[in-house]
C-alpha atoms as a PDB file:
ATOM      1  CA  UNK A   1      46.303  24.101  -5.841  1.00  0.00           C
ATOM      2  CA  UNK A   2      46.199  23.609  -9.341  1.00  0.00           C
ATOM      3  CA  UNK A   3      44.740  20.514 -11.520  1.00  0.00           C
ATOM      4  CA  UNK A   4      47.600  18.490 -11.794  1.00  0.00           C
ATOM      5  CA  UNK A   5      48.983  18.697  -8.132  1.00  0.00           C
ATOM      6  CA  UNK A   6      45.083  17.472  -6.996  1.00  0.00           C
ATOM      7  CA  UNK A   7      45.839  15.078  -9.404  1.00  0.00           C
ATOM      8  CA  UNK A   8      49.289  13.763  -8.137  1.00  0.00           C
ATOM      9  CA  UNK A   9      48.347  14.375  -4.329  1.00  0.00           C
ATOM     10  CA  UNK A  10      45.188  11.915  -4.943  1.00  0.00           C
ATOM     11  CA  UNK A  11      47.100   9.144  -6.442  1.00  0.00           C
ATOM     12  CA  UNK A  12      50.079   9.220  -3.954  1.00  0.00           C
ATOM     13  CA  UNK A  13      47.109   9.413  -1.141  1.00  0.00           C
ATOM     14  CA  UNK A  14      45.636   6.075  -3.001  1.00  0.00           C
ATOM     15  CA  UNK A  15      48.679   4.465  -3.324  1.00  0.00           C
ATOM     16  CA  UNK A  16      49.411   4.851   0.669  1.00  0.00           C
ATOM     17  CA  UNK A  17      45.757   3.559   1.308  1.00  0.00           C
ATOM     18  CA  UNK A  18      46.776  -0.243  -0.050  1.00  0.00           C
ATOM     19  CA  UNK A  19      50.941   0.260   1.243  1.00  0.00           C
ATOM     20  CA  UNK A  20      52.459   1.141  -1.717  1.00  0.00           C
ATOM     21  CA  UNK A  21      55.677   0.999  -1.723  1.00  0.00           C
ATOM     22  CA  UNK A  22      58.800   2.996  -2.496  1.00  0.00           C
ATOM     23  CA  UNK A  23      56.485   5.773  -4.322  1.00  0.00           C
ATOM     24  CA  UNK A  24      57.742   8.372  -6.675  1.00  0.00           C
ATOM     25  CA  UNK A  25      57.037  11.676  -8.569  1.00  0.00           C
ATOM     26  CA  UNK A  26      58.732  12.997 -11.105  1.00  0.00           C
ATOM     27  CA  UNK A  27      58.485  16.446 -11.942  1.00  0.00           C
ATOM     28  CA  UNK A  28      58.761  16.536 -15.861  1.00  0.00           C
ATOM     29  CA  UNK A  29      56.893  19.186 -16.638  1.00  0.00           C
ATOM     30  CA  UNK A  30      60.387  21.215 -17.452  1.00  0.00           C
ATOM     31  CA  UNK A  31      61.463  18.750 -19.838  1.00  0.00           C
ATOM     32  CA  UNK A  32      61.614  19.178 -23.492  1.00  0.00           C
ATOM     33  CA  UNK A  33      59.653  16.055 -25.288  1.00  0.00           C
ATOM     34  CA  UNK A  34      57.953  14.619 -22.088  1.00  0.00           C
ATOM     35  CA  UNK A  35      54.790  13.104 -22.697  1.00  0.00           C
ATOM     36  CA  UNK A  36      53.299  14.290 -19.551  1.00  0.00           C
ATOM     37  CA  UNK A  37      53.387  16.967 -16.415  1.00  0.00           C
ATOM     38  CA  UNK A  38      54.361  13.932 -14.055  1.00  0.00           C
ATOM     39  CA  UNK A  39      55.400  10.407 -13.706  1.00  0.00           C
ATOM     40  CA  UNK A  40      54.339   8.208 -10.688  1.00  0.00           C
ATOM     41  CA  UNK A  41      56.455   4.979  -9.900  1.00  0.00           C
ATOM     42  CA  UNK A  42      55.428   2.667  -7.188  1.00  0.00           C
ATOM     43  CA  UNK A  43      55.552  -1.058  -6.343  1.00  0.00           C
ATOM     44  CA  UNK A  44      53.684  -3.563  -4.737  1.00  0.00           C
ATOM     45  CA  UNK A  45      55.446  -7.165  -3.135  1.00  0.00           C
ATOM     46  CA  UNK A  46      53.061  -9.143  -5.216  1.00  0.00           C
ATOM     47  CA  UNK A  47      50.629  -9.309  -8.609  1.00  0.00           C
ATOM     48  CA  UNK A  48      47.861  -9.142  -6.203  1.00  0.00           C
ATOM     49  CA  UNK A  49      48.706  -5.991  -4.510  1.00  0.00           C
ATOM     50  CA  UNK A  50      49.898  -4.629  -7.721  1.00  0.00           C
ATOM     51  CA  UNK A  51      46.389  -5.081  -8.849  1.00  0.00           C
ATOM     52  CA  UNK A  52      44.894  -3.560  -5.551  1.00  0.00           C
ATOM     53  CA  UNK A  53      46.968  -0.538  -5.935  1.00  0.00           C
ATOM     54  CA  UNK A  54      45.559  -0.195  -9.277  1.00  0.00           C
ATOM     55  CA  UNK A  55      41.813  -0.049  -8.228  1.00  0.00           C
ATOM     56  CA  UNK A  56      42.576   1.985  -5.396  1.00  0.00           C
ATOM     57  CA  UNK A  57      43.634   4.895  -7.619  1.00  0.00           C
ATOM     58  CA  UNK A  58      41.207   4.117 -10.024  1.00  0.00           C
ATOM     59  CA  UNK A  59      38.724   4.721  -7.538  1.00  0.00           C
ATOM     60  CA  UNK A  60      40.201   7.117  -5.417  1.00  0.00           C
ATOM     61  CA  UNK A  61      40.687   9.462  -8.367  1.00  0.00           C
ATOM     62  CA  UNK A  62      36.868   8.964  -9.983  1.00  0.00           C
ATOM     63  CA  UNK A  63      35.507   9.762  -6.437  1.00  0.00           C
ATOM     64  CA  UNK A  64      37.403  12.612  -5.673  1.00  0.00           C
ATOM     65  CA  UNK A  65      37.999  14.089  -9.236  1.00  0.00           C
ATOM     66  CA  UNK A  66      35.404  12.705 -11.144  1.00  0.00           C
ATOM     67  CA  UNK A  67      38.497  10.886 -13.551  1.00  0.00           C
ATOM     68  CA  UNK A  68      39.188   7.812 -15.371  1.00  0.00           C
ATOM     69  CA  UNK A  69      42.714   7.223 -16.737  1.00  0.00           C
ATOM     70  CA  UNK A  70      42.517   7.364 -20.178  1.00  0.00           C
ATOM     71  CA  UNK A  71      44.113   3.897 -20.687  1.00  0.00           C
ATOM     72  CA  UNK A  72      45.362   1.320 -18.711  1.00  0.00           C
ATOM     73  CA  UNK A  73      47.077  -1.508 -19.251  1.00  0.00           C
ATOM     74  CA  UNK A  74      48.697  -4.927 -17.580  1.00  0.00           C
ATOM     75  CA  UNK A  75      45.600  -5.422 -15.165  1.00  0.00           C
ATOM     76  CA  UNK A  76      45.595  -9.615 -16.551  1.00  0.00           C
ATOM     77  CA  UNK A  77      49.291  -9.908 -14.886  1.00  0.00           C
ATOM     78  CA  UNK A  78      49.528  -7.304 -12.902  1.00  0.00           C
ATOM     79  CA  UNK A  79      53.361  -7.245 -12.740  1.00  0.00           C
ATOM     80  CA  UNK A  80      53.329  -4.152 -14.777  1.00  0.00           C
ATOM     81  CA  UNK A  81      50.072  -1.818 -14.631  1.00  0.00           C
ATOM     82  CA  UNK A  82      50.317   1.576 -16.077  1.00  0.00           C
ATOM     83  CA  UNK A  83      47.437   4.065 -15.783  1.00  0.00           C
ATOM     84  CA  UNK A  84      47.641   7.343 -18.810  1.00  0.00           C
ATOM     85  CA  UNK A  85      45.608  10.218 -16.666  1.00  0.00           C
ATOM     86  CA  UNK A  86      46.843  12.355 -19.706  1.00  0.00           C
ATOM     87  CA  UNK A  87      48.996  14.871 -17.428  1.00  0.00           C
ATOM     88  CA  UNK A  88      50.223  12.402 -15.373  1.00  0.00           C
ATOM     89  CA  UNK A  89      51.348   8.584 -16.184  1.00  0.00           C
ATOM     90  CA  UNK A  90      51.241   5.943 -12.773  1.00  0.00           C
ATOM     91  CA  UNK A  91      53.502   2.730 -13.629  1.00  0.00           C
ATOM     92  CA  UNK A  92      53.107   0.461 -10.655  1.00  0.00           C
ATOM     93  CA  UNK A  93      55.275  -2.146 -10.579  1.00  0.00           C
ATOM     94  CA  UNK A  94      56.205  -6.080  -8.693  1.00  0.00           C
ATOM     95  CA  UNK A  95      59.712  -5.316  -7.310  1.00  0.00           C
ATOM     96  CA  UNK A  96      61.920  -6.880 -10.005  1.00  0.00           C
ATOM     97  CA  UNK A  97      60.181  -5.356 -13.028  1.00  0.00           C
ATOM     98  CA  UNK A  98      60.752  -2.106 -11.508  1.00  0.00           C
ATOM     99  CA  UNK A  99      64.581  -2.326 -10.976  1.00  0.00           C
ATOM    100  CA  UNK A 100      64.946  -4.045 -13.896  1.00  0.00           C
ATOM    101  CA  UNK A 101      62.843  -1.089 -16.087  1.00  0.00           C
ATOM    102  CA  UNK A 102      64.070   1.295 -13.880  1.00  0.00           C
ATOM    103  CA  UNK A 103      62.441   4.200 -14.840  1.00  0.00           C
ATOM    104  CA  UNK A 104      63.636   6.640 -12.360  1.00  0.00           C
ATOM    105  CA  UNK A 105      66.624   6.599 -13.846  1.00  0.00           C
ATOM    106  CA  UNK A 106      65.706   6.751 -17.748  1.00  0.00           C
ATOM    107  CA  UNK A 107      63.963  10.255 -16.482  1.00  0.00           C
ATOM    108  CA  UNK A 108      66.840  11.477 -13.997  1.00  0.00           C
ATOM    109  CA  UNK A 109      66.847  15.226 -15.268  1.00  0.00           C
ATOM    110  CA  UNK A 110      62.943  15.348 -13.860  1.00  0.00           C
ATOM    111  CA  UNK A 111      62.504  16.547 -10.172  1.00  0.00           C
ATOM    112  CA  UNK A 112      62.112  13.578  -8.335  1.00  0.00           C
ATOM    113  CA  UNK A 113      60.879  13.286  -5.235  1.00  0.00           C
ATOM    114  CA  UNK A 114      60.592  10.629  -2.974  1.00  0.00           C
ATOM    115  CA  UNK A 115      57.693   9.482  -0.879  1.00  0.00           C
ATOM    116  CA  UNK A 116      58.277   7.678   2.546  1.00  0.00           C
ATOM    117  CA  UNK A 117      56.435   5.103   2.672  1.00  0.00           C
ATOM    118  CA  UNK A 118      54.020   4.621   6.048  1.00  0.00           C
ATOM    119  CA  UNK A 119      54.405   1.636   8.306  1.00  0.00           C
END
């Protein structure tokens, strides 16, 4: 399995740790003037899980990988947190930021696929 898949498979796995919700990967790595291999959407019900699905990544990934995102940003609200792992960008998001960004459909040429999310 290559770099970036670890990569992906390790954030979805954090993600479903702290019930993410409604999580996402998009496939961009065929698209001309993408600024990375994959996007990750996800949402949490409130600011606090927002921020709990942050940290779970974040430590997920370093403990598994050995990785810190490169930047982060929107941990003080937490409505809006997204994490720059260089080839692959996490946006997690409170439910009405994400429809109204909606940012599976600005990128709906990448392969999306949907995760189902575990009860």
């Amino acid at each position: 399995m290559n770099e970036v898949k670890k990569l992906v498979d390790t954030i979805v796995k954090a993600l479903q740790e702290k019930k993410g919700k409604r999580i996402v990967t998009m496939d961009m790595s065929a698209l001309d003037g993408a600024i990375c291999k994959y996007f990750i959407v996800c949402q949490g019900n409130t600011p606090t899980q927002v921020s709990a699905l942050s940290d779970s990544v974040w430590d997920l990934v370093a403990e598994r990988l050995h990785e810190k995102p490169l930047g982060a940003v929107g941990m003080r609200e937490a409505q809006w947190i997204a994490m720059d792992y260089g080839t692959v960008m996490l946006h997690i998001f409170i439910p009405s930021f994400r429809e109204y960004y909606n940012l599976e459909n600005l990128w709906a040429d990448a392969d999306v696929t949907e995760i189902p999310d575990l009860v």
